[in-house]
PDB file of N, CA and C in Angstrom:
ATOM      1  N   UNK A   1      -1.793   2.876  20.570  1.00  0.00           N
ATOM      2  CA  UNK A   1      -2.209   1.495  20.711  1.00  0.00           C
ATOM      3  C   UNK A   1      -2.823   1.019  19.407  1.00  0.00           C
ATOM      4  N   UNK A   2      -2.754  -0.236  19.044  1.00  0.00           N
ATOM      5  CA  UNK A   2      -3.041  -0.763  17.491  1.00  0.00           C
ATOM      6  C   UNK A   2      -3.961  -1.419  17.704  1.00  0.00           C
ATOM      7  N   UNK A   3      -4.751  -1.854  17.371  1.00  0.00           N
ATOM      8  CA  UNK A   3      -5.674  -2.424  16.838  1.00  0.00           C
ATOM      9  C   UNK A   3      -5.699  -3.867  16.230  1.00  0.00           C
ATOM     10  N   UNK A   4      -6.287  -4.316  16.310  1.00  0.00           N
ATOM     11  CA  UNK A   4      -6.501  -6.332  15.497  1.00  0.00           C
ATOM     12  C   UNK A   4      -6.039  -5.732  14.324  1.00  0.00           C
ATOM     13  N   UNK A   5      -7.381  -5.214  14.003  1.00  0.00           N
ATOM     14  CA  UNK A   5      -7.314  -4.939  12.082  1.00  0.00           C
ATOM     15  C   UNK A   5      -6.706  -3.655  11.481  1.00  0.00           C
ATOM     16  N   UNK A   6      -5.580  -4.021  10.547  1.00  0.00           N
ATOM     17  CA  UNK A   6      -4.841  -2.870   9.636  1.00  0.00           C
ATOM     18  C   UNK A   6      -6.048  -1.936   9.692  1.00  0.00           C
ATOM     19  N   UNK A   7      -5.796  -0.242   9.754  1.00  0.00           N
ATOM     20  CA  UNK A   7      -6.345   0.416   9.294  1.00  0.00           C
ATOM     21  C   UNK A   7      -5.967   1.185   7.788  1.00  0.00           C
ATOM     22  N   UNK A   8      -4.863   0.133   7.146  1.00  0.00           N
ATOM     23  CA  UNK A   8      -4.511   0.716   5.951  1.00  0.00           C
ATOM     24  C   UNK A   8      -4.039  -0.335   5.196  1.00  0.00           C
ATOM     25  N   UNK A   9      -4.863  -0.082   4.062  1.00  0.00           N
ATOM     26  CA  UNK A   9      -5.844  -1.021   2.775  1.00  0.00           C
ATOM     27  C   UNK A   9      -4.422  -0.493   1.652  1.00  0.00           C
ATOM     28  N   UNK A  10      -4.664  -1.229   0.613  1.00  0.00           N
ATOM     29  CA  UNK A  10      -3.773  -1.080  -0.599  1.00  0.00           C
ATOM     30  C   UNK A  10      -4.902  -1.920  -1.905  1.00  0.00           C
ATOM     31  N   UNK A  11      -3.970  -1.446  -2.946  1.00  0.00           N
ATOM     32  CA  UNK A  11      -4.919  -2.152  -4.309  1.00  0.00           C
ATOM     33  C   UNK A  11      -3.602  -2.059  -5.297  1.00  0.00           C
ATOM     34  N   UNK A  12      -2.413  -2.836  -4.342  1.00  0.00           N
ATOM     35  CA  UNK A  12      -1.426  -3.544  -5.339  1.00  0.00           C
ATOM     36  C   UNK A  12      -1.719  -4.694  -5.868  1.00  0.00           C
ATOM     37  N   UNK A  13      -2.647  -5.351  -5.650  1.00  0.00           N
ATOM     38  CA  UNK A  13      -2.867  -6.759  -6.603  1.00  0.00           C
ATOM     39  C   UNK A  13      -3.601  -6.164  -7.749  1.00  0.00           C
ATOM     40  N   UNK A  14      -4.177  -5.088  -7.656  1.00  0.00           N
ATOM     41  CA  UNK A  14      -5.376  -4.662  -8.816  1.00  0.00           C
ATOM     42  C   UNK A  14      -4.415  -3.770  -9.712  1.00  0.00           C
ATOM     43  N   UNK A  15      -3.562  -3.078  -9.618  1.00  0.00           N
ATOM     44  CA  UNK A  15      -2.670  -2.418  -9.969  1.00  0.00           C
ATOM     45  C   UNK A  15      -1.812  -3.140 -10.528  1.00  0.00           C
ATOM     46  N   UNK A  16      -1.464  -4.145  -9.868  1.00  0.00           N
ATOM     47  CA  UNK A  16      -0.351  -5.083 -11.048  1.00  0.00           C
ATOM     48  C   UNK A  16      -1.002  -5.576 -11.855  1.00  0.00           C
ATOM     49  N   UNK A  17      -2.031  -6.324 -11.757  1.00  0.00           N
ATOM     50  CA  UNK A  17      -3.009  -6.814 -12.357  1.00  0.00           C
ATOM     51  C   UNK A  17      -3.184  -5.569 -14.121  1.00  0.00           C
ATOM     52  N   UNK A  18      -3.503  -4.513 -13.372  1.00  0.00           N
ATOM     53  CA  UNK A  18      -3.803  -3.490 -14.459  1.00  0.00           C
ATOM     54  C   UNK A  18      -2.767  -3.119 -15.212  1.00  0.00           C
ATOM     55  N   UNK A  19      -1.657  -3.549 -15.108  1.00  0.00           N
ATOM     56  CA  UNK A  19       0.079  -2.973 -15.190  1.00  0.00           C
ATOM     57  C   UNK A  19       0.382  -4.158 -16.004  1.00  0.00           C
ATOM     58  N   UNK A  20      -0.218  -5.193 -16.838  1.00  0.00           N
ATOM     59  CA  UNK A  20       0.320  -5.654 -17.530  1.00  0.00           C
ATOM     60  C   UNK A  20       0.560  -7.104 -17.397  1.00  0.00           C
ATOM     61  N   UNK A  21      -0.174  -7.076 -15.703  1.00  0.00           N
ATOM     62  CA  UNK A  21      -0.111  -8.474 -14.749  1.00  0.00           C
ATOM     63  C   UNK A  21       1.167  -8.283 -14.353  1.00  0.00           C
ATOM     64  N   UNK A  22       1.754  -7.554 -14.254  1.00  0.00           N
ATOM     65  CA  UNK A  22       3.128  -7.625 -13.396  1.00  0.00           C
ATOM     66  C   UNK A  22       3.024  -8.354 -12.172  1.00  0.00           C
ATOM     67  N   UNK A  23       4.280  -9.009 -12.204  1.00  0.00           N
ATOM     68  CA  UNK A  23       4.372 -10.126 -10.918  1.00  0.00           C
ATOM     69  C   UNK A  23       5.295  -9.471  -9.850  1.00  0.00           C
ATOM     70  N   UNK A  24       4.605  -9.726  -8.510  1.00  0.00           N
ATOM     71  CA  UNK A  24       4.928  -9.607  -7.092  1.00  0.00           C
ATOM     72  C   UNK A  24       6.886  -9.861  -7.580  1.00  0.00           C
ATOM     73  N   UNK A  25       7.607 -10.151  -8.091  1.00  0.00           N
ATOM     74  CA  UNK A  25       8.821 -10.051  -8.318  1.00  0.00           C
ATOM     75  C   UNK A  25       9.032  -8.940  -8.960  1.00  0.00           C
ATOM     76  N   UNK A  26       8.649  -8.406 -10.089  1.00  0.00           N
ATOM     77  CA  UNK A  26       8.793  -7.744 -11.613  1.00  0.00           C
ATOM     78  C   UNK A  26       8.484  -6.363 -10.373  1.00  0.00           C
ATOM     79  N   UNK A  27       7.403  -5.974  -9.827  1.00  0.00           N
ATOM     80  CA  UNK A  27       7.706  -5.058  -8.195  1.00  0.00           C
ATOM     81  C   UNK A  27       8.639  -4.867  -7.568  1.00  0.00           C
ATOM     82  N   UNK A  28       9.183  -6.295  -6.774  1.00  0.00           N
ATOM     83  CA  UNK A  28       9.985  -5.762  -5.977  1.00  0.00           C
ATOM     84  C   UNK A  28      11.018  -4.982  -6.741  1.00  0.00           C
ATOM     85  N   UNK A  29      11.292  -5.641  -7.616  1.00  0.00           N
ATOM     86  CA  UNK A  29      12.993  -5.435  -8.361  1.00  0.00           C
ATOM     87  C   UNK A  29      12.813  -3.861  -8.666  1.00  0.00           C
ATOM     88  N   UNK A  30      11.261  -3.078  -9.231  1.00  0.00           N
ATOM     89  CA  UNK A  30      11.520  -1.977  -9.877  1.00  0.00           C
ATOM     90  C   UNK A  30      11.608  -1.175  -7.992  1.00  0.00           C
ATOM     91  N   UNK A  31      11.169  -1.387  -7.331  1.00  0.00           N
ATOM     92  CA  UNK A  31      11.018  -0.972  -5.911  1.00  0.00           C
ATOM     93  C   UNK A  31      12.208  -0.583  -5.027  1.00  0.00           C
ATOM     94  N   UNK A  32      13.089  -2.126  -5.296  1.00  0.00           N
ATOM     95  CA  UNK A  32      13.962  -2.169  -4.533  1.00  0.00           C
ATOM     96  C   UNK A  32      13.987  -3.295  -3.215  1.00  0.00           C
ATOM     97  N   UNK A  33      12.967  -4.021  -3.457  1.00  0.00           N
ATOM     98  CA  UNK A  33      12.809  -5.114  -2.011  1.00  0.00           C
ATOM     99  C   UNK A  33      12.533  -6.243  -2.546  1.00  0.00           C
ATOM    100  N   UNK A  34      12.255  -7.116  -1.654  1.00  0.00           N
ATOM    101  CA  UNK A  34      12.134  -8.763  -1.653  1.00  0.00           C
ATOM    102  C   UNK A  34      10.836  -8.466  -2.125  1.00  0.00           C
ATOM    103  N   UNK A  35      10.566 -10.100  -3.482  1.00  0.00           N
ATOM    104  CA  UNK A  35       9.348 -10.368  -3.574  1.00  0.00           C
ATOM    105  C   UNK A  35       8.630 -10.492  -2.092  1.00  0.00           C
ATOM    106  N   UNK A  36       8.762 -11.275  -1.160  1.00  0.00           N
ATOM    107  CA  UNK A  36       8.261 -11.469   0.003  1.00  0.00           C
ATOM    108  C   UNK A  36       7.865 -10.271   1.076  1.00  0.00           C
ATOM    109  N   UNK A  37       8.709  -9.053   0.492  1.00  0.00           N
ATOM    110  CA  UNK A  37       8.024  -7.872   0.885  1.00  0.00           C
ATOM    111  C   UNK A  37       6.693  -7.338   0.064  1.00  0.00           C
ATOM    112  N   UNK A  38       7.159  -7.650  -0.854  1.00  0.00           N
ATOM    113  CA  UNK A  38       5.266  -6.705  -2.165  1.00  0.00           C
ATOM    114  C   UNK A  38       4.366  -7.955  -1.460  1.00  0.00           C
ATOM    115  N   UNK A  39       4.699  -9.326  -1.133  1.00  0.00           N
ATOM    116  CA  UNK A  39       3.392 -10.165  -0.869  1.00  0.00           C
ATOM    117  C   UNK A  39       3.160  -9.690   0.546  1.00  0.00           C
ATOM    118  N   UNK A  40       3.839  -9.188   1.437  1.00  0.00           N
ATOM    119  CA  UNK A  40       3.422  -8.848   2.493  1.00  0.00           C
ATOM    120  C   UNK A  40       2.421  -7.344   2.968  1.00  0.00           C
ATOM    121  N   UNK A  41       3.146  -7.042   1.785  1.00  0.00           N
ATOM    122  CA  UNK A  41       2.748  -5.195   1.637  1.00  0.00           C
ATOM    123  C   UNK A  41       1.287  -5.353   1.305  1.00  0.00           C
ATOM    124  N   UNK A  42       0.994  -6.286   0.205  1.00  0.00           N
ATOM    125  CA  UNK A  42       0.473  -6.607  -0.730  1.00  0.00           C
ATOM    126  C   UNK A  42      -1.202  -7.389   0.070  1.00  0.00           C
ATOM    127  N   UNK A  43      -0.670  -8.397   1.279  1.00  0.00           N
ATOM    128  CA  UNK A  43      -1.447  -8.507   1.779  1.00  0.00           C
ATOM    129  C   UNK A  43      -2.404  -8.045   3.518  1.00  0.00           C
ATOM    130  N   UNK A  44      -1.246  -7.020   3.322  1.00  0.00           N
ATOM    131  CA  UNK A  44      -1.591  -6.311   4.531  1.00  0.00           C
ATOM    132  C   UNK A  44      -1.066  -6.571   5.935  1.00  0.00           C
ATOM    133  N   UNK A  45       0.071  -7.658   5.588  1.00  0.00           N
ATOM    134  CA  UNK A  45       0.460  -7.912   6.824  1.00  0.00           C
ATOM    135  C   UNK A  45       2.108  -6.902   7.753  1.00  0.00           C
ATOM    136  N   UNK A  46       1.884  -6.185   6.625  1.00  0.00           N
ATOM    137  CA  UNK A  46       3.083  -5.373   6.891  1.00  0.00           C
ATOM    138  C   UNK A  46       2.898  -3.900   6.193  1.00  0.00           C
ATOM    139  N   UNK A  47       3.377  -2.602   6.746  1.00  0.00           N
ATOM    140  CA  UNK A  47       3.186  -1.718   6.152  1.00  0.00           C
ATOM    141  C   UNK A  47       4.534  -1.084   5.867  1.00  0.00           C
ATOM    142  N   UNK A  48       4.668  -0.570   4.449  1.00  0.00           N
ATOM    143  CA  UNK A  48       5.882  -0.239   4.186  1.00  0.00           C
ATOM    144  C   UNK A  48       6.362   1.115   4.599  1.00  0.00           C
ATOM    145  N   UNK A  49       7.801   1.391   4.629  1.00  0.00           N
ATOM    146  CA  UNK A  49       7.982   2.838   5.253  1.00  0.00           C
ATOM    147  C   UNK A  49       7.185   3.797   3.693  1.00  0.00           C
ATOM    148  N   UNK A  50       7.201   4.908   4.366  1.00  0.00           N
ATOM    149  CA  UNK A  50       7.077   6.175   3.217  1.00  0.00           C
ATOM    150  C   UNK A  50       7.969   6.084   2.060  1.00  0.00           C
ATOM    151  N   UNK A  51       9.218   5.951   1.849  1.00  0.00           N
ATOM    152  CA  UNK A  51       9.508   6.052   0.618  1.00  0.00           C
ATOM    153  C   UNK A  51       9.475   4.757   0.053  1.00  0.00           C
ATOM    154  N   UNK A  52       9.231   3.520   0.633  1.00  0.00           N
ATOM    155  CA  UNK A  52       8.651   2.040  -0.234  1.00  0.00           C
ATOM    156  C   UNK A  52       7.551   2.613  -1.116  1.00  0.00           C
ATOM    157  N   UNK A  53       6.568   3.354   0.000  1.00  0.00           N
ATOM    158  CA  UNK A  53       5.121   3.691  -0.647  1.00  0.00           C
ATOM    159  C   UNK A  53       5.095   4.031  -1.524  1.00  0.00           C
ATOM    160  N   UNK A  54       5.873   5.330  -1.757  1.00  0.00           N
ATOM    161  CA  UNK A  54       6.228   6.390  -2.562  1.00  0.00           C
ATOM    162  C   UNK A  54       6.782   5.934  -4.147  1.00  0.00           C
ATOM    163  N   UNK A  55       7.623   5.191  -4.075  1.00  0.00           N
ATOM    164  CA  UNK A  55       8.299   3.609  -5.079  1.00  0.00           C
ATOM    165  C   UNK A  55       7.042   3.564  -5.431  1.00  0.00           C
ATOM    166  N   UNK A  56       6.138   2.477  -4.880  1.00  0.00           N
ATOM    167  CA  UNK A  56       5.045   1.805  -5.373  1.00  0.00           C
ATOM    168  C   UNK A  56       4.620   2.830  -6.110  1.00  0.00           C
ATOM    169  N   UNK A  57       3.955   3.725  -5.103  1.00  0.00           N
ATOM    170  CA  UNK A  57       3.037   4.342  -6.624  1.00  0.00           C
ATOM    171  C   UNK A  57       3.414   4.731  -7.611  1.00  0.00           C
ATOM    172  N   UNK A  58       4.960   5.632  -7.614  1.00  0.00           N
ATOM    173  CA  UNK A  58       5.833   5.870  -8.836  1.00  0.00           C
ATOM    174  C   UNK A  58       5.440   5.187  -9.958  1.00  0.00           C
ATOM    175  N   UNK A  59       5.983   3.494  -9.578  1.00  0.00           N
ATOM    176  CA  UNK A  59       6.243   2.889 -10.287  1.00  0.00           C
ATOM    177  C   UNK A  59       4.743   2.521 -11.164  1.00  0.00           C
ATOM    178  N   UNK A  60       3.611   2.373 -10.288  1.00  0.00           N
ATOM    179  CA  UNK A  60       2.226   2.277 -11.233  1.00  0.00           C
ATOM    180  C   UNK A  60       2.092   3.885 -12.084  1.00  0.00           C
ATOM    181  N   UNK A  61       2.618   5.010 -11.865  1.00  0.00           N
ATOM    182  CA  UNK A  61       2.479   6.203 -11.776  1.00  0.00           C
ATOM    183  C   UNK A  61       1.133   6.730 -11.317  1.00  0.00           C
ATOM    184  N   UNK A  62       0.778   6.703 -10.063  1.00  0.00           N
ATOM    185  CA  UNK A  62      -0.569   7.239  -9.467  1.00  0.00           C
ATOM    186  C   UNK A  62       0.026   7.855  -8.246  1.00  0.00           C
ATOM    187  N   UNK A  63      -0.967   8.840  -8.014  1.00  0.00           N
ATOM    188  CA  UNK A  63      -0.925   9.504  -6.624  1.00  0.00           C
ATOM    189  C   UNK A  63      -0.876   8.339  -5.257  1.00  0.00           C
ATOM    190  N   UNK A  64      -0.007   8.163  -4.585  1.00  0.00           N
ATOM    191  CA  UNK A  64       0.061   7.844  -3.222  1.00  0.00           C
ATOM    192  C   UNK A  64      -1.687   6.708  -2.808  1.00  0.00           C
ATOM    193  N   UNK A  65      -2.455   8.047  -2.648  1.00  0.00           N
ATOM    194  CA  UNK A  65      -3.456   7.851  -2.180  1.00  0.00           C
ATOM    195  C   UNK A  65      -4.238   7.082  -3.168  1.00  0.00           C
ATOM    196  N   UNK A  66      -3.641   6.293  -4.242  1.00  0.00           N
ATOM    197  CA  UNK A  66      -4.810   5.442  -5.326  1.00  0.00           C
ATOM    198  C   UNK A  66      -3.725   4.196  -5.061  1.00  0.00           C
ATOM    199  N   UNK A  67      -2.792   3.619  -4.485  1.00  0.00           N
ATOM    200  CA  UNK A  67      -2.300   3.054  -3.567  1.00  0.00           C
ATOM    201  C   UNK A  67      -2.886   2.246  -2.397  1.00  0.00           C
ATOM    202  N   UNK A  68      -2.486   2.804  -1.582  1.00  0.00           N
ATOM    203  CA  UNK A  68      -2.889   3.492  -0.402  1.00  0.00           C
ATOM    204  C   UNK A  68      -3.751   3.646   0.388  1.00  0.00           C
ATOM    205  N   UNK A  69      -4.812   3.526   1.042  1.00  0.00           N
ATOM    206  CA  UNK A  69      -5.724   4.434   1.747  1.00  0.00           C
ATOM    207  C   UNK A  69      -5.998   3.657   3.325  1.00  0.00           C
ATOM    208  N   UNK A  70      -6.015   4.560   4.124  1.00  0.00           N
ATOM    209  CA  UNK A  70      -6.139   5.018   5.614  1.00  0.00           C
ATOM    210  C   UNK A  70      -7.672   5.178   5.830  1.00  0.00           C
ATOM    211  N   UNK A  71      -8.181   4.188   6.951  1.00  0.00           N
ATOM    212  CA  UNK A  71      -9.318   4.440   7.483  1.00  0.00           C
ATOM    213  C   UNK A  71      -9.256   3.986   8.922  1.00  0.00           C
ATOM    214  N   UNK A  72      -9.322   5.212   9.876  1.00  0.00           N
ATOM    215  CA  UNK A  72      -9.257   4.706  11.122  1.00  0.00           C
ATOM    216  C   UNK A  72     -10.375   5.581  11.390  1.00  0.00           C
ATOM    217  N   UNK A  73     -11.299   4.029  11.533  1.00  0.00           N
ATOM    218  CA  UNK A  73     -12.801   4.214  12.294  1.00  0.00           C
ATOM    219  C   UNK A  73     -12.837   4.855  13.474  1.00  0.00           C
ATOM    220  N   UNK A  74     -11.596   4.745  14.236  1.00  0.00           N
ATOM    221  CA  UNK A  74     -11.948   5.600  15.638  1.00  0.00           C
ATOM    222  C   UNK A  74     -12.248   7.025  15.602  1.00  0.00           C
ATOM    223  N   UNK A  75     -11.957   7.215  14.457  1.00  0.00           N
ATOM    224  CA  UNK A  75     -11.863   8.685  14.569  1.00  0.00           C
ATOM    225  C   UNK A  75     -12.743   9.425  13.280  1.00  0.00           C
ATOM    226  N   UNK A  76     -12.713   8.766  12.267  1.00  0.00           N
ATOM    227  CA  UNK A  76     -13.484   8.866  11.092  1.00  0.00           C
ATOM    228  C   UNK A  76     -15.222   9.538  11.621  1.00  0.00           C
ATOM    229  N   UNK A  77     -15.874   9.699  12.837  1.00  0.00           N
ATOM    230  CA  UNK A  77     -16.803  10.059  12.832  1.00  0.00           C
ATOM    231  C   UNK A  77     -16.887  11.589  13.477  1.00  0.00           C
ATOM    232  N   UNK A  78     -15.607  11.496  13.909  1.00  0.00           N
ATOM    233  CA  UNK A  78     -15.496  13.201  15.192  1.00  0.00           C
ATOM    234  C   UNK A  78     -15.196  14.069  13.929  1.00  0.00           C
ATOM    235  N   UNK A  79     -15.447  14.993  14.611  1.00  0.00           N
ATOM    236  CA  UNK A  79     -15.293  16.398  13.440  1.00  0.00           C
ATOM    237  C   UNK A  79     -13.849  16.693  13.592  1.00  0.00           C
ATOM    238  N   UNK A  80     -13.105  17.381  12.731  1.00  0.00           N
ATOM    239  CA  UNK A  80     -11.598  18.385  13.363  1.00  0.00           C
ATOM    240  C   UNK A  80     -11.841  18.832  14.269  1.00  0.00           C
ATOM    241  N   UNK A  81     -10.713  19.544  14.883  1.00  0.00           N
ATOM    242  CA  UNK A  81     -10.597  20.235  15.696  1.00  0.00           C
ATOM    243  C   UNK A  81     -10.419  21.144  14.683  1.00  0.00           C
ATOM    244  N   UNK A  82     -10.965  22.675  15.532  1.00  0.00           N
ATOM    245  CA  UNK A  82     -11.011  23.670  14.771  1.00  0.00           C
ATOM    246  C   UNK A  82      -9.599  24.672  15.269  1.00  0.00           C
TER     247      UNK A  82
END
């Protein structure tokens, strides 16, 4: 069951931004998708499959997770299971 609010954040505007100002187009094209996908990706209203992700960070060259990041409060306070 989902939730109102995305539990997964991105820092592609800060990343293009850092990249030279690369534009939400100058993305898709190295990616492979519609500008209208990086603005969606971009603003959280859509999450891309795994190898979109995978693209993205390539293409900034960073790990996934400087991308990326996952916080689901529901669970963020229980310990593992051991």
């Amino acid at each position: 069951m989902m939730g109102s609010a995305t539990a997964i954040t991105n820092k592609i505007r800060r990343l293009r931004f850092d990249h030279d100002e690369m534009t939400q187009q100058e993305l898709a094209e190295r990616v492979g998708v519609t500008r209208q996908t990086v603005n969606a990706i971009e603003l959280g209203k859509y999450s891309p499959s795994l190898e979109v992700a995978f693209r993205i960070a390539r293409v900034f060259g960073v790990p996934l997770e400087e991308v990326f990041q996952y916080d689901d409060a529901r669970t963020s306070n229980r310990e593992e299971p051991r």
